[in-house]
PDB file of N, CA and C in Angstrom:
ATOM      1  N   UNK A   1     -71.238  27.312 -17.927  1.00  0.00           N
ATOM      2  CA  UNK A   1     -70.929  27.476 -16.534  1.00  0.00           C
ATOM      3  C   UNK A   1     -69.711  26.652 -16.137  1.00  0.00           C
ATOM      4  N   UNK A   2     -69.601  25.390 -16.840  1.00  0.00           N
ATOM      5  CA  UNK A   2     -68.578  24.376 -16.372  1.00  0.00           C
ATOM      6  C   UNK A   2     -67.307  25.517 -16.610  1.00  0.00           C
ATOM      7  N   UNK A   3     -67.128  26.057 -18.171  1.00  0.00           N
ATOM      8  CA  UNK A   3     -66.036  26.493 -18.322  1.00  0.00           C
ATOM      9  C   UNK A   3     -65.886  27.836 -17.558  1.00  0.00           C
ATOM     10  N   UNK A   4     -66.520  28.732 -16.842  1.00  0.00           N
ATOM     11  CA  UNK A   4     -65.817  29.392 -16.014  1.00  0.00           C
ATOM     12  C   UNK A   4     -65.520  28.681 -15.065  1.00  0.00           C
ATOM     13  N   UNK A   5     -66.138  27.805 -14.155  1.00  0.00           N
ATOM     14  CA  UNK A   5     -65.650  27.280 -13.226  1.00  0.00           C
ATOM     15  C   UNK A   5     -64.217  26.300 -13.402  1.00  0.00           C
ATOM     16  N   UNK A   6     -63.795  25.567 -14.372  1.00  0.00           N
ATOM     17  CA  UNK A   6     -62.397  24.993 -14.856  1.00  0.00           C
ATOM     18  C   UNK A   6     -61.429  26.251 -14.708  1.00  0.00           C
ATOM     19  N   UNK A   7     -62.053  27.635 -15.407  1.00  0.00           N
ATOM     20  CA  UNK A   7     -61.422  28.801 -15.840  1.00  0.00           C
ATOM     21  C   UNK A   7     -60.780  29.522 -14.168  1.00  0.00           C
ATOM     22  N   UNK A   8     -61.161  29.338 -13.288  1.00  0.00           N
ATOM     23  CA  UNK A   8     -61.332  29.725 -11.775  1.00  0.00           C
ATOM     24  C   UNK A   8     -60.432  29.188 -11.427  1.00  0.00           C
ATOM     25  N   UNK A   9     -60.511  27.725 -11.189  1.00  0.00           N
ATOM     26  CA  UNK A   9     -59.858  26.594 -10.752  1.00  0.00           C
ATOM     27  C   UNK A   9     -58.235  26.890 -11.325  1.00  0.00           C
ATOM     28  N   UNK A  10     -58.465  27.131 -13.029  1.00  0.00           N
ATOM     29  CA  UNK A  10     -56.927  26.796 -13.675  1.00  0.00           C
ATOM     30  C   UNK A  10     -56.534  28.189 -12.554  1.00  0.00           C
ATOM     31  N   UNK A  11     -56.646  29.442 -12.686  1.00  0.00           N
ATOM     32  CA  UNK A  11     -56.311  30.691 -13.060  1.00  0.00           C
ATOM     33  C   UNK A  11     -56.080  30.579 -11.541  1.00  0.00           C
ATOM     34  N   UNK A  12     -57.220  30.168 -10.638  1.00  0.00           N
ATOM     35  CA  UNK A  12     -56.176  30.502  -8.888  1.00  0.00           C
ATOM     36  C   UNK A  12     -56.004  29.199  -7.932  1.00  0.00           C
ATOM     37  N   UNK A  13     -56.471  27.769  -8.558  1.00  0.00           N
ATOM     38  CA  UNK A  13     -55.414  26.924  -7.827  1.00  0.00           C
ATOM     39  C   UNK A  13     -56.513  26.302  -6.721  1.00  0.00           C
ATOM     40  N   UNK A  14     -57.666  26.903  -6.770  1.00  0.00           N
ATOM     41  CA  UNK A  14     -58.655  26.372  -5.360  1.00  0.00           C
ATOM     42  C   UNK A  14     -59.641  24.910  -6.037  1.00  0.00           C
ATOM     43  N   UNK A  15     -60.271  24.664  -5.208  1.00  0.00           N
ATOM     44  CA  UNK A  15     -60.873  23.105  -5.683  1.00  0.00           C
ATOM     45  C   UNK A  15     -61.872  23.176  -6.287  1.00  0.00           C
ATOM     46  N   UNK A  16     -62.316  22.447  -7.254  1.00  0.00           N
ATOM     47  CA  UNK A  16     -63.532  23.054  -7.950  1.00  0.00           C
ATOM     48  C   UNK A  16     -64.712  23.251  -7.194  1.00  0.00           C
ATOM     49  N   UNK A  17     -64.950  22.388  -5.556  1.00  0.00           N
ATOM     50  CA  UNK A  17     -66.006  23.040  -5.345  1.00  0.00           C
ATOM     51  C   UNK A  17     -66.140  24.073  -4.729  1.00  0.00           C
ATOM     52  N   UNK A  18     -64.929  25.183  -4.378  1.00  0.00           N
ATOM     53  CA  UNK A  18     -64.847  26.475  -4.112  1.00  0.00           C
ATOM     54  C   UNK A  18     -64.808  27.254  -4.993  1.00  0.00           C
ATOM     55  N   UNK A  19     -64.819  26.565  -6.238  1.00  0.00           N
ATOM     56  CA  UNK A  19     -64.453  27.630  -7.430  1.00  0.00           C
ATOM     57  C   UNK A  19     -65.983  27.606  -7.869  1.00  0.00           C
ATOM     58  N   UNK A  20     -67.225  26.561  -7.939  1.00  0.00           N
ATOM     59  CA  UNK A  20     -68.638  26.579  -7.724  1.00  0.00           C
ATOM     60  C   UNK A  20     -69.044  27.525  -6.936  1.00  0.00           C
ATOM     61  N   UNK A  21     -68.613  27.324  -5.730  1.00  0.00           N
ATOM     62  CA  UNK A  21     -68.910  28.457  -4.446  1.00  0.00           C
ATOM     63  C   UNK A  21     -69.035  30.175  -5.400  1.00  0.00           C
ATOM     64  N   UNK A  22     -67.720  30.237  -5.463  1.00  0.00           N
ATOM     65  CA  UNK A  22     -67.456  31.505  -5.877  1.00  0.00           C
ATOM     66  C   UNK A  22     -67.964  31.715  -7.213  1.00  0.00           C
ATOM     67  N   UNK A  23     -67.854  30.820  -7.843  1.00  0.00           N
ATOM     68  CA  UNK A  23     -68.917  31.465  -8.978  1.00  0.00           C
ATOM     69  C   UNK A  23     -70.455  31.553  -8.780  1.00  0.00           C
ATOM     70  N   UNK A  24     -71.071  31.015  -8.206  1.00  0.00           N
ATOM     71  CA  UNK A  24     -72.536  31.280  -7.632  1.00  0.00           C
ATOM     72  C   UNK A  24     -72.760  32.447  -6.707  1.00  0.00           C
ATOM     73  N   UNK A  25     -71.583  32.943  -5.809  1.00  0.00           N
ATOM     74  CA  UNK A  25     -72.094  34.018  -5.228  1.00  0.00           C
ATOM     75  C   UNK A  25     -71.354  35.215  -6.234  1.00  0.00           C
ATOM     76  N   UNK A  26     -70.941  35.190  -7.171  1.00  0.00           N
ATOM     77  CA  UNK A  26     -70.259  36.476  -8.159  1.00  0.00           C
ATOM     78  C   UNK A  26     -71.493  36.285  -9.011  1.00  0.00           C
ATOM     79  N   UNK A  27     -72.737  35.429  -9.575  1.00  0.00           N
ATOM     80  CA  UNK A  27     -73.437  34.993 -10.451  1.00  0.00           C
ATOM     81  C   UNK A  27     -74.599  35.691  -9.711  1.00  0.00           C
ATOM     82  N   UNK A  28     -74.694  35.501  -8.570  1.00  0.00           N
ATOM     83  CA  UNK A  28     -75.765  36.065  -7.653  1.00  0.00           C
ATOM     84  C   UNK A  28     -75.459  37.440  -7.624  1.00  0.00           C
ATOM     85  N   UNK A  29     -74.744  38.010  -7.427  1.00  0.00           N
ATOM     86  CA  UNK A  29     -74.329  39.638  -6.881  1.00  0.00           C
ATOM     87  C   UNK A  29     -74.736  40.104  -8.210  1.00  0.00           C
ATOM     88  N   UNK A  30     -74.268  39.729  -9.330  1.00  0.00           N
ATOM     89  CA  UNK A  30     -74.580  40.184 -11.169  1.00  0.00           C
ATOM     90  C   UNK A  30     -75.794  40.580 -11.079  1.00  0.00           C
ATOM     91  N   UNK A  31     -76.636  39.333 -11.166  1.00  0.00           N
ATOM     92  CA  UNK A  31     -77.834  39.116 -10.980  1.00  0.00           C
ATOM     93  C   UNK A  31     -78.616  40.358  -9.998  1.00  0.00           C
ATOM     94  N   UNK A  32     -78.101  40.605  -9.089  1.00  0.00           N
ATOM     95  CA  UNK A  32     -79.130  41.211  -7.980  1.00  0.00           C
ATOM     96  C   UNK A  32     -78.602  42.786  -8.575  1.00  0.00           C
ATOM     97  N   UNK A  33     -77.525  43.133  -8.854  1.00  0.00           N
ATOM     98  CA  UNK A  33     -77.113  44.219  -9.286  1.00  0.00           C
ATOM     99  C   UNK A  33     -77.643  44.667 -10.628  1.00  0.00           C
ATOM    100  N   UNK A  34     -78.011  44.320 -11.631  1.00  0.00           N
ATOM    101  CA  UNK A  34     -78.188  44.336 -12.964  1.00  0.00           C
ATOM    102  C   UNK A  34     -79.915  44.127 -12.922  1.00  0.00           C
ATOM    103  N   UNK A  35     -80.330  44.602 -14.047  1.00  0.00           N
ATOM    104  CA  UNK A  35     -82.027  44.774 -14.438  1.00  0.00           C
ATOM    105  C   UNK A  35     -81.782  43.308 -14.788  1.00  0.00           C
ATOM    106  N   UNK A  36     -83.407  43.136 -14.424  1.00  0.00           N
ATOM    107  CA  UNK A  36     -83.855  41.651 -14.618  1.00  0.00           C
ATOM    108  C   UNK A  36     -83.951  40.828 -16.145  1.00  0.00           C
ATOM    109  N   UNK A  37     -83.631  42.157 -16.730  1.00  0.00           N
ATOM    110  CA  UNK A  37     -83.331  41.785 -18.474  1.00  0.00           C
ATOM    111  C   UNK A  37     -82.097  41.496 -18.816  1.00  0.00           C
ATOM    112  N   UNK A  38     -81.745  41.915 -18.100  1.00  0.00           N
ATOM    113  CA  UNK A  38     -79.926  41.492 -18.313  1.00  0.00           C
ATOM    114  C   UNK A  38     -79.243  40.485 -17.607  1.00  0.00           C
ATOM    115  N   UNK A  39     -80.172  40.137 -16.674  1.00  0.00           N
ATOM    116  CA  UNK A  39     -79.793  38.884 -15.519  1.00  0.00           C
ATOM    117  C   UNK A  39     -80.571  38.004 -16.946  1.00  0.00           C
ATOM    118  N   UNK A  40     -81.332  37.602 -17.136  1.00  0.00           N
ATOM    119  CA  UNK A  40     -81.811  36.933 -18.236  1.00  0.00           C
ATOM    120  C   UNK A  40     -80.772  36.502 -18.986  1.00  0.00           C
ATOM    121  N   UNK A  41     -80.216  37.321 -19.900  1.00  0.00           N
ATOM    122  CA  UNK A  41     -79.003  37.105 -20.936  1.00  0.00           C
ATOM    123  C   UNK A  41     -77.879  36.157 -20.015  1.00  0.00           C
ATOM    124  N   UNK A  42     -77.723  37.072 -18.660  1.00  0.00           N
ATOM    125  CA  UNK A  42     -76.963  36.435 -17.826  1.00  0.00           C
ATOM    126  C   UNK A  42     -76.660  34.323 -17.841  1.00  0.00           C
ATOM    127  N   UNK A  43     -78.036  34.431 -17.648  1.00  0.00           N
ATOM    128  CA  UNK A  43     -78.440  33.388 -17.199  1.00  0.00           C
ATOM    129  C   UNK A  43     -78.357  32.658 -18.578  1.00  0.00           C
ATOM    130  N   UNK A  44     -78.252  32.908 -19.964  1.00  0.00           N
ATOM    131  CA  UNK A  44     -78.603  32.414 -21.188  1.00  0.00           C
ATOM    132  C   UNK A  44     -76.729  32.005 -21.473  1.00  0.00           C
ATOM    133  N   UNK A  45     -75.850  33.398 -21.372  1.00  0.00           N
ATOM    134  CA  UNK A  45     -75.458  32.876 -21.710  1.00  0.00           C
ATOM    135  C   UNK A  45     -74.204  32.072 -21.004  1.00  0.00           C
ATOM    136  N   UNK A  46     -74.250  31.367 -19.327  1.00  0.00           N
ATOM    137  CA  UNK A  46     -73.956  30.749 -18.919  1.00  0.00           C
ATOM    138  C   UNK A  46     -74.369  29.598 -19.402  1.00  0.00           C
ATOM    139  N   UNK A  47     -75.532  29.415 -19.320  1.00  0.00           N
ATOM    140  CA  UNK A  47     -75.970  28.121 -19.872  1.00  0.00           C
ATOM    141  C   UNK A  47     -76.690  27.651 -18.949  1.00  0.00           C
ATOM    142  N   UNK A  48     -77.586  26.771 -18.804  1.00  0.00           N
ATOM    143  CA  UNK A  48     -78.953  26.078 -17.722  1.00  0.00           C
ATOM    144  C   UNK A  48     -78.014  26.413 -16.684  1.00  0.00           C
ATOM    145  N   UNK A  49     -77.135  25.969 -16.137  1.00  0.00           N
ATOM    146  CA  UNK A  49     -76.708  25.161 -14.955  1.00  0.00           C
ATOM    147  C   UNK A  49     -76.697  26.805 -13.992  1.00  0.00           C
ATOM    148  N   UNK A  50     -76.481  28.011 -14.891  1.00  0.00           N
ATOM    149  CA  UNK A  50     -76.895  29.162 -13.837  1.00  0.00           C
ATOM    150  C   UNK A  50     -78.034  29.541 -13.352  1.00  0.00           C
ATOM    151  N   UNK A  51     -79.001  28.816 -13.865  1.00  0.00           N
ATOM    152  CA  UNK A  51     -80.131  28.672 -13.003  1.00  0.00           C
ATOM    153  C   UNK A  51     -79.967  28.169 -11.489  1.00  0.00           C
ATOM    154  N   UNK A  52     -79.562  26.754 -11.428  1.00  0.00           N
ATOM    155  CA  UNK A  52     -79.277  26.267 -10.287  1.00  0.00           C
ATOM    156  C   UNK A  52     -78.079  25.333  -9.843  1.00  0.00           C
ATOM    157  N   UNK A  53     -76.988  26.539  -9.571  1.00  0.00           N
ATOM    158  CA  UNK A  53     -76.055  26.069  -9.611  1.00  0.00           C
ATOM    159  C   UNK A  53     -75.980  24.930  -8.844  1.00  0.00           C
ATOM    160  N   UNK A  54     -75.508  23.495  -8.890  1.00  0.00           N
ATOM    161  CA  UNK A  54     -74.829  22.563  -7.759  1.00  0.00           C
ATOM    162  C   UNK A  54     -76.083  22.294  -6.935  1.00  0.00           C
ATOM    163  N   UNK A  55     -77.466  22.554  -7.288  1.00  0.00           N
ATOM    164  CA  UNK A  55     -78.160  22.291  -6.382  1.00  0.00           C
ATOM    165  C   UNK A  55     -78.555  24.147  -5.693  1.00  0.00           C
ATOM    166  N   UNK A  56     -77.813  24.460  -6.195  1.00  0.00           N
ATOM    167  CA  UNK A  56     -78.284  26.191  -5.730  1.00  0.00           C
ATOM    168  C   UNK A  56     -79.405  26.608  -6.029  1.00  0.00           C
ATOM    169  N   UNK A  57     -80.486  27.476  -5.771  1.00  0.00           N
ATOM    170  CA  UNK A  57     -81.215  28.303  -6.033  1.00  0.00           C
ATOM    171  C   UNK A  57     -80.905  29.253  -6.027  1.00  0.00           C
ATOM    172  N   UNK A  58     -80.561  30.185  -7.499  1.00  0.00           N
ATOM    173  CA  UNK A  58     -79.758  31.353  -7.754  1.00  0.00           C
ATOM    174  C   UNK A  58     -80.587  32.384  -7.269  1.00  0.00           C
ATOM    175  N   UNK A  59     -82.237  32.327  -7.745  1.00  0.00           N
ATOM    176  CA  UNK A  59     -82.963  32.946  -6.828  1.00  0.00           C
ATOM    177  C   UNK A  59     -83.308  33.516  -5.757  1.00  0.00           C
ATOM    178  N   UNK A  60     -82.745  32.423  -4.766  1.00  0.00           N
ATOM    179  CA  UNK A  60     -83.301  32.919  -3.535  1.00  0.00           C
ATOM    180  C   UNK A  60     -81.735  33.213  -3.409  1.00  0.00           C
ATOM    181  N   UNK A  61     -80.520  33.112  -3.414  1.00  0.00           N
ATOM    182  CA  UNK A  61     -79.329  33.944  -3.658  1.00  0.00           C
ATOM    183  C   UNK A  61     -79.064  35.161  -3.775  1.00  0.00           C
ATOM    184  N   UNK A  62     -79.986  35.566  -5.031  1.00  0.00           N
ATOM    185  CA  UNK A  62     -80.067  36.969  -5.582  1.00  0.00           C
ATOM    186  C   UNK A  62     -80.814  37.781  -4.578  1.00  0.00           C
ATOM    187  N   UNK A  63     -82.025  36.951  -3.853  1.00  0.00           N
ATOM    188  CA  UNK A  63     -82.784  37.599  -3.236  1.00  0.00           C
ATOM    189  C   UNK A  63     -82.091  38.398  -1.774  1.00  0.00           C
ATOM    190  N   UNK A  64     -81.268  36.871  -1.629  1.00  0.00           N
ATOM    191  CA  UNK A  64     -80.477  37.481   0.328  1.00  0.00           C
ATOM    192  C   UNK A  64     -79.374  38.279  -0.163  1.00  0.00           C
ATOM    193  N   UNK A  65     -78.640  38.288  -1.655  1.00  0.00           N
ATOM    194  CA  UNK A  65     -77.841  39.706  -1.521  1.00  0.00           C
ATOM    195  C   UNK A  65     -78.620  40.767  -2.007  1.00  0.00           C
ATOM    196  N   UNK A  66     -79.526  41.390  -2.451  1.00  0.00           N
ATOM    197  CA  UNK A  66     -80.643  41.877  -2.687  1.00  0.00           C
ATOM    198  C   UNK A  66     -80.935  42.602  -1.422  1.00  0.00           C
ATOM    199  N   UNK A  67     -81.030  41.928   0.163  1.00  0.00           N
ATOM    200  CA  UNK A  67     -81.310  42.116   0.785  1.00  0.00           C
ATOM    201  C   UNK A  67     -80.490  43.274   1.189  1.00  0.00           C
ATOM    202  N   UNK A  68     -78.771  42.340   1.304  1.00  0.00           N
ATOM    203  CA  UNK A  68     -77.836  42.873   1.751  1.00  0.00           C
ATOM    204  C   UNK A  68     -77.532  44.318   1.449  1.00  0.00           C
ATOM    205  N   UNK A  69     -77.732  44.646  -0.426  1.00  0.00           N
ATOM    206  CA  UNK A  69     -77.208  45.894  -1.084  1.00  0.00           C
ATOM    207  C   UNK A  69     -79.059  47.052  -0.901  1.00  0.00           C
ATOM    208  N   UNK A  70     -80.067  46.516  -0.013  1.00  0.00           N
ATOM    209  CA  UNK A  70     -80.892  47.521   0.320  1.00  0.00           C
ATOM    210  C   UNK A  70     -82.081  47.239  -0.650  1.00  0.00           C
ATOM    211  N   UNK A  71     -81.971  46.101  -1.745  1.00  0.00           N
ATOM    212  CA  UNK A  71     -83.269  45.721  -2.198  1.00  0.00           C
ATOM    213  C   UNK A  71     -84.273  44.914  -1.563  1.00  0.00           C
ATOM    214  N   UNK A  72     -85.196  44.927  -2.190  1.00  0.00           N
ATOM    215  CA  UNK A  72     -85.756  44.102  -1.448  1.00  0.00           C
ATOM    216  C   UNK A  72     -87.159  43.607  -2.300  1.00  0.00           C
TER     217      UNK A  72
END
């Protein structure tokens, strides 16, 4: 997870904790979009920290865009 977020940061210049930001809600949208078997891998092969990003609960993340795209 660290290295996409460095990867963010190098590539557009914003601070790493917007580049956290944005990778937790692009990590969340995956997640809510994709079967729960593949959010799995997701989550594997980020590494722990996409569980909970920064103190995030990717969970309940997935859940309010979930909401947004009509799941529920």
């Amino acid at each position: 997870m660290e290295e996409l977020i460095k990867q963010i940061v190098s590539k557009t210049g914003i601070s790493e904790d917007q580049a956290r930001g944005a990778a937790t809600t692009v990590i969340g949208f995956l997640k809510a979009k994709l079967p729960e078997s593949i959010g799995g891998h997701l989550d594997s092969a980020l590494g722990s920290a996409a569980g909970a990003l920064g103190g995030v609960d990717l969970g309940s993340v997935t859940s309010s865009l979930g909401g947004l795209f009509g799941k529920k």
